[in-house]
N, C-alpha and C. Protein backbone atom coordinates (compact mmCIF):
# COMPACT_ATOMS: atom_id res chain seq x y z
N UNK A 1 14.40 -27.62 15.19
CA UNK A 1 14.13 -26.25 14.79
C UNK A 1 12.73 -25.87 15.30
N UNK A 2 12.75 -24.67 15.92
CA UNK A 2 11.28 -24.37 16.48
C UNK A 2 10.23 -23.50 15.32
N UNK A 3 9.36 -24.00 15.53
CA UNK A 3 8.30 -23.16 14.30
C UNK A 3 8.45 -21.37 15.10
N UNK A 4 8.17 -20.50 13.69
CA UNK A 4 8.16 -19.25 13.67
C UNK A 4 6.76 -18.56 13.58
N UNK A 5 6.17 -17.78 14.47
CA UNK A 5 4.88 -17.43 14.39
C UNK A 5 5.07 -16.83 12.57
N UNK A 6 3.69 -16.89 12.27
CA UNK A 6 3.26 -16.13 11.30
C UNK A 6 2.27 -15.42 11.28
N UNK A 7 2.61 -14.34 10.26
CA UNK A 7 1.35 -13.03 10.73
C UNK A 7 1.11 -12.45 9.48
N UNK A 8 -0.14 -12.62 9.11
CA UNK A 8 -0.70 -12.36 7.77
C UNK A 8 -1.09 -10.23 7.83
N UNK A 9 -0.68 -9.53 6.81
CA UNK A 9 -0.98 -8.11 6.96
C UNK A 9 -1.42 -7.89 5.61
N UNK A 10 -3.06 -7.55 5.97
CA UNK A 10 -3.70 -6.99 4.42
C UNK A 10 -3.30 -5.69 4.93
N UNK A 11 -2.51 -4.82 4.09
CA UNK A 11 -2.03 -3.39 4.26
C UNK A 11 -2.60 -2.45 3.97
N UNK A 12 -4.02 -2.63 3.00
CA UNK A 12 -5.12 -1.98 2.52
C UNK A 12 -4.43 -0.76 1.92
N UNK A 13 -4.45 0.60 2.05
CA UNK A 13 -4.17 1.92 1.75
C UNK A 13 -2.67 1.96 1.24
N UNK A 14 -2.45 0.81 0.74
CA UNK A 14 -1.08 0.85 0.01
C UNK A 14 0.29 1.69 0.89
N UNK A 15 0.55 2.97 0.31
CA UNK A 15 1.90 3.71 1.43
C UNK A 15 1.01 4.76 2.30
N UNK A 16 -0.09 4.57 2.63
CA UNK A 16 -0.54 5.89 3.45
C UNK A 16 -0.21 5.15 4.76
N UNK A 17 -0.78 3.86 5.11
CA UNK A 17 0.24 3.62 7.06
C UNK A 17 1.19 4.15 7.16
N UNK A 18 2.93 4.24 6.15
CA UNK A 18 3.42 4.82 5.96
C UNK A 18 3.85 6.76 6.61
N UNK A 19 2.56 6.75 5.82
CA UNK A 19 2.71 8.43 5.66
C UNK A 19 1.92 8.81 6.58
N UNK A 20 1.67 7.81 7.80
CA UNK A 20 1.10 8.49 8.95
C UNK A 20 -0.20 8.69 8.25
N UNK A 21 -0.92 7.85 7.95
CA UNK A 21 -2.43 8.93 7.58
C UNK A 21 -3.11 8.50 8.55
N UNK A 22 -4.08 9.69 9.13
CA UNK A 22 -5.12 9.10 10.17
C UNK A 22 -6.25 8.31 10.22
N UNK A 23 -6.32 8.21 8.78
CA UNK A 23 -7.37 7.04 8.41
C UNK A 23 -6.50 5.33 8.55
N UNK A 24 -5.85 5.44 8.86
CA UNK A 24 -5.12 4.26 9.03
C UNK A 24 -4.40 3.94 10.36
N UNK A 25 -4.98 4.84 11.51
CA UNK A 25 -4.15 5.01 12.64
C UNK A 25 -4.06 3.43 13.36
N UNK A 26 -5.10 2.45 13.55
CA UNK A 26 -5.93 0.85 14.09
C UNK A 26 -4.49 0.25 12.90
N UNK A 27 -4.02 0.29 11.73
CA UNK A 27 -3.44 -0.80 10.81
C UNK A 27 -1.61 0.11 11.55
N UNK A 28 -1.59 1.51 11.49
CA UNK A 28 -0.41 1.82 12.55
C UNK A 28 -0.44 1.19 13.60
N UNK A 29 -0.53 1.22 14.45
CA UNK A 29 -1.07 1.18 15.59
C UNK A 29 -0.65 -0.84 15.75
N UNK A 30 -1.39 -1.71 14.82
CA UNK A 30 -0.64 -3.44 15.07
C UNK A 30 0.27 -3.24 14.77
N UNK A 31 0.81 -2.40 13.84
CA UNK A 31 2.27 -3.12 12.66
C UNK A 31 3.18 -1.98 14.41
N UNK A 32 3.28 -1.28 14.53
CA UNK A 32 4.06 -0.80 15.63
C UNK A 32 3.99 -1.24 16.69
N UNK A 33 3.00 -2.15 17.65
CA UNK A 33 2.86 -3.02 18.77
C UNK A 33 2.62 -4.53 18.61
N UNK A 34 1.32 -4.62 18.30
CA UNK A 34 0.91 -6.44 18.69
C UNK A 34 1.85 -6.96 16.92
N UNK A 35 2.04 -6.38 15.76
CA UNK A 35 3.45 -7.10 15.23
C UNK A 35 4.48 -7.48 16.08
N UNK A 36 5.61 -6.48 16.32
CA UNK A 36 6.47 -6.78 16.75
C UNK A 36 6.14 -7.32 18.37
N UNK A 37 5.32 -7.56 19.12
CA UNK A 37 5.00 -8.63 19.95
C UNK A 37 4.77 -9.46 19.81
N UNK A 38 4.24 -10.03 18.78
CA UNK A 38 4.04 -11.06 18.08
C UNK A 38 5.06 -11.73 18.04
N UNK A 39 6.35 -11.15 17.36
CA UNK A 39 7.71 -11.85 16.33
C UNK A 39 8.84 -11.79 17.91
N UNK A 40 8.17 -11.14 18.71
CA UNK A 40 9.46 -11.62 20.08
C UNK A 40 10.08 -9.92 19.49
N UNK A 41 10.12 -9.40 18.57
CA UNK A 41 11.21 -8.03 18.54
C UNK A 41 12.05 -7.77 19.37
N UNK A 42 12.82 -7.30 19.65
CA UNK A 42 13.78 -6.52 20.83
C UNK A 42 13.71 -7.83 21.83
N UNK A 43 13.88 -8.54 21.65
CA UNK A 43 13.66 -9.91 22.65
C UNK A 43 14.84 -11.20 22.30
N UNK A 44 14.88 -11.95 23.53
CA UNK A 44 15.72 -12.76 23.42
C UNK A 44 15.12 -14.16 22.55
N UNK A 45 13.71 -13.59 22.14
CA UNK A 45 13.11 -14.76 21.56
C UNK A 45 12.75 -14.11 19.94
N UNK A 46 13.45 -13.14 19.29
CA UNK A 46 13.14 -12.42 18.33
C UNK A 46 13.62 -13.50 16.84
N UNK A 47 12.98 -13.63 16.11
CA UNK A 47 13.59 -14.40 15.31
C UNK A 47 14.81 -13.55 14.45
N UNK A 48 15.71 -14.67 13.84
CA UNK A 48 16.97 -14.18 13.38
C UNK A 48 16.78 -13.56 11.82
N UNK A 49 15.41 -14.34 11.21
CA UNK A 49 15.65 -13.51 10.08
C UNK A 49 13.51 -13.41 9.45
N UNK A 50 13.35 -12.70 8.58
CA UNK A 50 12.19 -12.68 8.28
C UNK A 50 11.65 -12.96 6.99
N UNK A 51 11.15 -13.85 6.65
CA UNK A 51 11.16 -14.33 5.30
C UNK A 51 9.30 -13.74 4.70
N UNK A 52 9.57 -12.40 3.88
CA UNK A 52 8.26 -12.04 3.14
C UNK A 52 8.20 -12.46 2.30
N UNK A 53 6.35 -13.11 2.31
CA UNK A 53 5.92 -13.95 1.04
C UNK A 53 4.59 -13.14 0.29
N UNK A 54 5.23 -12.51 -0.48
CA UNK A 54 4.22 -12.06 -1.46
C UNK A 54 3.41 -12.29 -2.93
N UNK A 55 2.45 -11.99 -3.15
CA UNK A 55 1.56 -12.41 -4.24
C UNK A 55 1.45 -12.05 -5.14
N UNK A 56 2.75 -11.48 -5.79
CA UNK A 56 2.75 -10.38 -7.14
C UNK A 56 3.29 -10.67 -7.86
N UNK A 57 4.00 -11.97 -7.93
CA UNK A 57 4.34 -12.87 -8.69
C UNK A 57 3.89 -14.27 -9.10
N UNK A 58 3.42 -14.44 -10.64
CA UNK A 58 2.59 -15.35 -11.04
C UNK A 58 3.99 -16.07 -11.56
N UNK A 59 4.22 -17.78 -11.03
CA UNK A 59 5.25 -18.58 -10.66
C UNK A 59 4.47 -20.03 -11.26
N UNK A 60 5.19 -21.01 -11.92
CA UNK A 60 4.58 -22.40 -11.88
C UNK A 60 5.18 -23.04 -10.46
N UNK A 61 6.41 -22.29 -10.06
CA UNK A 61 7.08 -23.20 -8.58
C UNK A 61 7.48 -21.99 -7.86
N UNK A 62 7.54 -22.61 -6.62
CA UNK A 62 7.55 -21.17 -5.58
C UNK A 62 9.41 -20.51 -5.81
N UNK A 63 9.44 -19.32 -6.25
CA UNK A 63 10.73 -18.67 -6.59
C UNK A 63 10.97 -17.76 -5.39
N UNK A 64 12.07 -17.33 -5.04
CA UNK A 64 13.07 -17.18 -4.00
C UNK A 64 14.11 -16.17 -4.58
N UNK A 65 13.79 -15.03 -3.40
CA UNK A 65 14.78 -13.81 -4.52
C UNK A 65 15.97 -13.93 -3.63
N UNK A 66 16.97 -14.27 -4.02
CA UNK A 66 18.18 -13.93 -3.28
C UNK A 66 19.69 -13.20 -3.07
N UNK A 67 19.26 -11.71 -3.54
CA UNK A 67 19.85 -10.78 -3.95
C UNK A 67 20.36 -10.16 -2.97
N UNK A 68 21.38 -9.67 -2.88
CA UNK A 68 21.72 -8.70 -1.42
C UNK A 68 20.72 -7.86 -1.49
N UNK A 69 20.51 -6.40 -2.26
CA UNK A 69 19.60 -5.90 -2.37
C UNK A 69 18.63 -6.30 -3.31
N UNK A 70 16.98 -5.54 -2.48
CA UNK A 70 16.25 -5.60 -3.67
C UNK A 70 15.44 -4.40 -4.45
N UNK A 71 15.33 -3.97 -5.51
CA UNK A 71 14.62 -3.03 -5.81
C UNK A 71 13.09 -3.01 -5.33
N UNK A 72 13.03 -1.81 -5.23
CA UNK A 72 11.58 -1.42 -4.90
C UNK A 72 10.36 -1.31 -6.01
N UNK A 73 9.57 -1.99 -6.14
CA UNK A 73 8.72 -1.34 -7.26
C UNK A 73 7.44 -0.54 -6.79
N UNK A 74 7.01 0.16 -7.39
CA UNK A 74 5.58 1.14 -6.81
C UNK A 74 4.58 0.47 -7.97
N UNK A 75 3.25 0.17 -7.11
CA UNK A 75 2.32 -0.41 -8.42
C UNK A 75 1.28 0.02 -7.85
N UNK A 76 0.86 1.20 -7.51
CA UNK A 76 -0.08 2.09 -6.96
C UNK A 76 -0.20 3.10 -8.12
N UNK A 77 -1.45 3.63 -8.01
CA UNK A 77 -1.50 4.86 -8.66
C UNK A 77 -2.36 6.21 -7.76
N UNK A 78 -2.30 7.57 -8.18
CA UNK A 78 -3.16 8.95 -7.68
C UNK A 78 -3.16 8.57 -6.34
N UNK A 79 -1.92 8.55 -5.82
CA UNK A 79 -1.32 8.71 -4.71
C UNK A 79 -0.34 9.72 -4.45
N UNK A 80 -0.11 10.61 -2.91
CA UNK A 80 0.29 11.60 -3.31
C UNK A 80 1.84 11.93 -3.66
N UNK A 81 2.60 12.66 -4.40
CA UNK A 81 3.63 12.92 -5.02
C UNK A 81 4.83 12.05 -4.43
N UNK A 82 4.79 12.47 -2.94
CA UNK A 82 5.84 11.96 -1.50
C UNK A 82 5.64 10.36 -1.64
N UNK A 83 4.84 9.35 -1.88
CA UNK A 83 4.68 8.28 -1.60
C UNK A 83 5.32 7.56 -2.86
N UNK A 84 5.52 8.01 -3.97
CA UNK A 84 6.93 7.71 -4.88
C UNK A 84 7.96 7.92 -4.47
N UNK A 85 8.55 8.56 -3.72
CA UNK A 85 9.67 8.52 -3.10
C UNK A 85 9.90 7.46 -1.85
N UNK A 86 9.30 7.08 -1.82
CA UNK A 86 9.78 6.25 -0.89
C UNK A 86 10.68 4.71 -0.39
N UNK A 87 11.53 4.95 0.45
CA UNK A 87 12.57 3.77 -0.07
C UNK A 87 12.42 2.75 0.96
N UNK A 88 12.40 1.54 0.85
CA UNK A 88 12.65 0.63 1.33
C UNK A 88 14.34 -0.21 1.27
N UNK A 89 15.23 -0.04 2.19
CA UNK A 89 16.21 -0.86 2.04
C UNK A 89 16.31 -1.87 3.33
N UNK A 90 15.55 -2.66 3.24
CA UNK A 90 15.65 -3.98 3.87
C UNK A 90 17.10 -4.65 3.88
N UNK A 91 17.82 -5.12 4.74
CA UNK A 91 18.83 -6.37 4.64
C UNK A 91 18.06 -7.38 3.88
N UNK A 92 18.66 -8.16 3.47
CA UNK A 92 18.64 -9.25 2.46
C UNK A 92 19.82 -10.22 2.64
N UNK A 93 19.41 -11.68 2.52
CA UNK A 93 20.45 -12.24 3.42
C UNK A 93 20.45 -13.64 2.01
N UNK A 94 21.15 -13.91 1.11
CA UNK A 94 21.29 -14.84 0.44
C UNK A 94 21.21 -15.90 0.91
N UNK A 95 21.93 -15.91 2.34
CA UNK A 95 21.88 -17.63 2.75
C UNK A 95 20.86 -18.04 3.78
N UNK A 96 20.11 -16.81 3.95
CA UNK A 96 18.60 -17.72 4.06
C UNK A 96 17.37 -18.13 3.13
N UNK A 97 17.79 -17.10 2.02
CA UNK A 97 16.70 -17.43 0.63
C UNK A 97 17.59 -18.98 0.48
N UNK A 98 19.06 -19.54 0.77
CA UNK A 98 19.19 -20.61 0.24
C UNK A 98 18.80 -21.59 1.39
N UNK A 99 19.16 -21.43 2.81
CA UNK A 99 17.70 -22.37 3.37
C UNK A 99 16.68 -22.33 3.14
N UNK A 100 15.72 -21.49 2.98
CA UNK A 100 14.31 -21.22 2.35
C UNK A 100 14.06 -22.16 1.38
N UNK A 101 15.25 -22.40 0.26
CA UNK A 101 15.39 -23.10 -1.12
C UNK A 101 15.47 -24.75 -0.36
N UNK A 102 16.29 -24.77 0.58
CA UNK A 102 16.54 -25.75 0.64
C UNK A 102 15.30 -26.60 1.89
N UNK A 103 14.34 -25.97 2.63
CA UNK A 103 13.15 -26.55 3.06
C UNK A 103 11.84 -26.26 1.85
N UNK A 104 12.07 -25.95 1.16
CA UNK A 104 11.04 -26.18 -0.27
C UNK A 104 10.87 -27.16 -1.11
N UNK A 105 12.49 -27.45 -1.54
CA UNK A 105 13.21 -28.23 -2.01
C UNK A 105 12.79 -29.72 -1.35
N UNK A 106 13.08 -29.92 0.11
CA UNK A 106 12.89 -31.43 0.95
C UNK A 106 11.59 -31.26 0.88
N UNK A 107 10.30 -30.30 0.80
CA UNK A 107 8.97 -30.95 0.90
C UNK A 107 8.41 -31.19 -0.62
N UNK A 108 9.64 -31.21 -1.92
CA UNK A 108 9.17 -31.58 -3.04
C UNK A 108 8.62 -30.49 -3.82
N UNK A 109 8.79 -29.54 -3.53
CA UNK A 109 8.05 -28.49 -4.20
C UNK A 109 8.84 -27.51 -5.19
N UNK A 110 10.15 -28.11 -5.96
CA UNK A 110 11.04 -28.25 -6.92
C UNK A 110 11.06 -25.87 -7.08
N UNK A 111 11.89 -25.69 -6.05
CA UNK A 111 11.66 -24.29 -5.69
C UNK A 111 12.55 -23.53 -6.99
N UNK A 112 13.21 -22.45 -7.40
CA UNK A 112 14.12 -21.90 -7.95
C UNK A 112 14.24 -20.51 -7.17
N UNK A 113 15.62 -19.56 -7.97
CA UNK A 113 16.41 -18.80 -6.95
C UNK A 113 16.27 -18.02 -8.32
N UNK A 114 16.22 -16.51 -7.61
CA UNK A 114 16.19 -15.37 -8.54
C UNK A 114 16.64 -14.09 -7.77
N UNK A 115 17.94 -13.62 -8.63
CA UNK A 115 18.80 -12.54 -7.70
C UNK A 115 18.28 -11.34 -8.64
N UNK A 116 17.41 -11.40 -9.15
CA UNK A 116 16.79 -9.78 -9.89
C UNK A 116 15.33 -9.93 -9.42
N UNK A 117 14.99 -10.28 -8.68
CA UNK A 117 13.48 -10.05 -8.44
C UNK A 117 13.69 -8.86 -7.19
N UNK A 118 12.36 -7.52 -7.64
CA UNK A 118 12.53 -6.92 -6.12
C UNK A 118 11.11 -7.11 -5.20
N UNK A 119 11.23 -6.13 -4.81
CA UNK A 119 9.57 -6.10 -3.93
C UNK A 119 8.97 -5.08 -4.16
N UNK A 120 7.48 -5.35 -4.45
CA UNK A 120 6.22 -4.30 -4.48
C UNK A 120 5.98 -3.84 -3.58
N UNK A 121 5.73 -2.38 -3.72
CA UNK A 121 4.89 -1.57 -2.65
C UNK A 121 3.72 -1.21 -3.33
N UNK A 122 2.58 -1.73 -2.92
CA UNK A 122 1.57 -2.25 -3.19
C UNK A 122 0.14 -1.29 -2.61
N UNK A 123 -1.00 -1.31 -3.26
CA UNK A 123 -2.25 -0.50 -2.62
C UNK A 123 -3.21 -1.77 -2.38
N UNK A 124 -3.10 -2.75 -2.37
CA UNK A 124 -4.39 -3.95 -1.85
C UNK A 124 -3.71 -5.04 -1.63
N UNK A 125 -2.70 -5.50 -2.24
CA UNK A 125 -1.82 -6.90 -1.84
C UNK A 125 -1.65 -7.22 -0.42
N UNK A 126 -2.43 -8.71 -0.20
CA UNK A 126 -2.26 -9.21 1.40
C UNK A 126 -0.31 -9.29 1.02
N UNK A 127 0.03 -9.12 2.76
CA UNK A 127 1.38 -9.14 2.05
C UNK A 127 1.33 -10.23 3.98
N UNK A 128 2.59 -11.42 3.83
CA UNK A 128 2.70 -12.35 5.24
C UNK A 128 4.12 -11.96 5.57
N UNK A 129 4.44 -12.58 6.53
CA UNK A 129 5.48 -11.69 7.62
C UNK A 129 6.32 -13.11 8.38
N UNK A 130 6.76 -14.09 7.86
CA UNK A 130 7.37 -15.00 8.75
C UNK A 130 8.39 -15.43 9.67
């Protein structure tokens, strides 16, 4: 199995990259080029799936959401009206949260599986990209 680049994104301004703000044009600007150059995108070297690891969950063992869908949560605040609306529907792929489980699992790190966990959309959370 070949290792998968990884790419760490402090997202700073929570949903304004998002909303196009021009104070954020340099954090547009990677996540739309040197990201997806990074990950191979549109390429015959693109990886097959993307496993986000985020920090908004306080865990004694690393947990693994493996839900078809996941809900969105907003944990921002005096942001503008439009940036509550906003949806994220990602694919979600169960049977890679259960490989995920299952290389956690062989390095001992006694993982668990959770089909109600969703994902934060966040105003300071480093969020990684694997």
């Amino acid at each position: 199995m070949s290792r998968a680049p990884v790419v760490a994104i402090c997202h700073g301004g929570g949903p304004m990259p998002v909303m196009n703000d021009p104070a954020h044009a340099e954090l547009i600007k990677s996540l739309t080029t040197k990201v997806p150059s990074i990950l191979g995108l549109g390429s015959p070297f693109a990886p097959r799936a993307i496993v986000l690891v985020i920090a908004h969950w306080s865990e004694r063992r690393p947990t693994i959401s493996n839900s078809k869908k996941h809900k969105l949560y907003y944990d921002y605040g005096d942001f503008l009206p439009e940036t509550y609306k906003l949806k994220y529907d990602a694919p979600s792929s169960p049977e890679v949260a259960a490989e995920v489980y299952e290389a956690l699992e062989k390095a001992g790190l006694q993982p668990k599986m959770d089909g109600e966990r969703g994902i934060y959309t966040t105003a300071a959370t480093p969020t990684c990209f694997v």
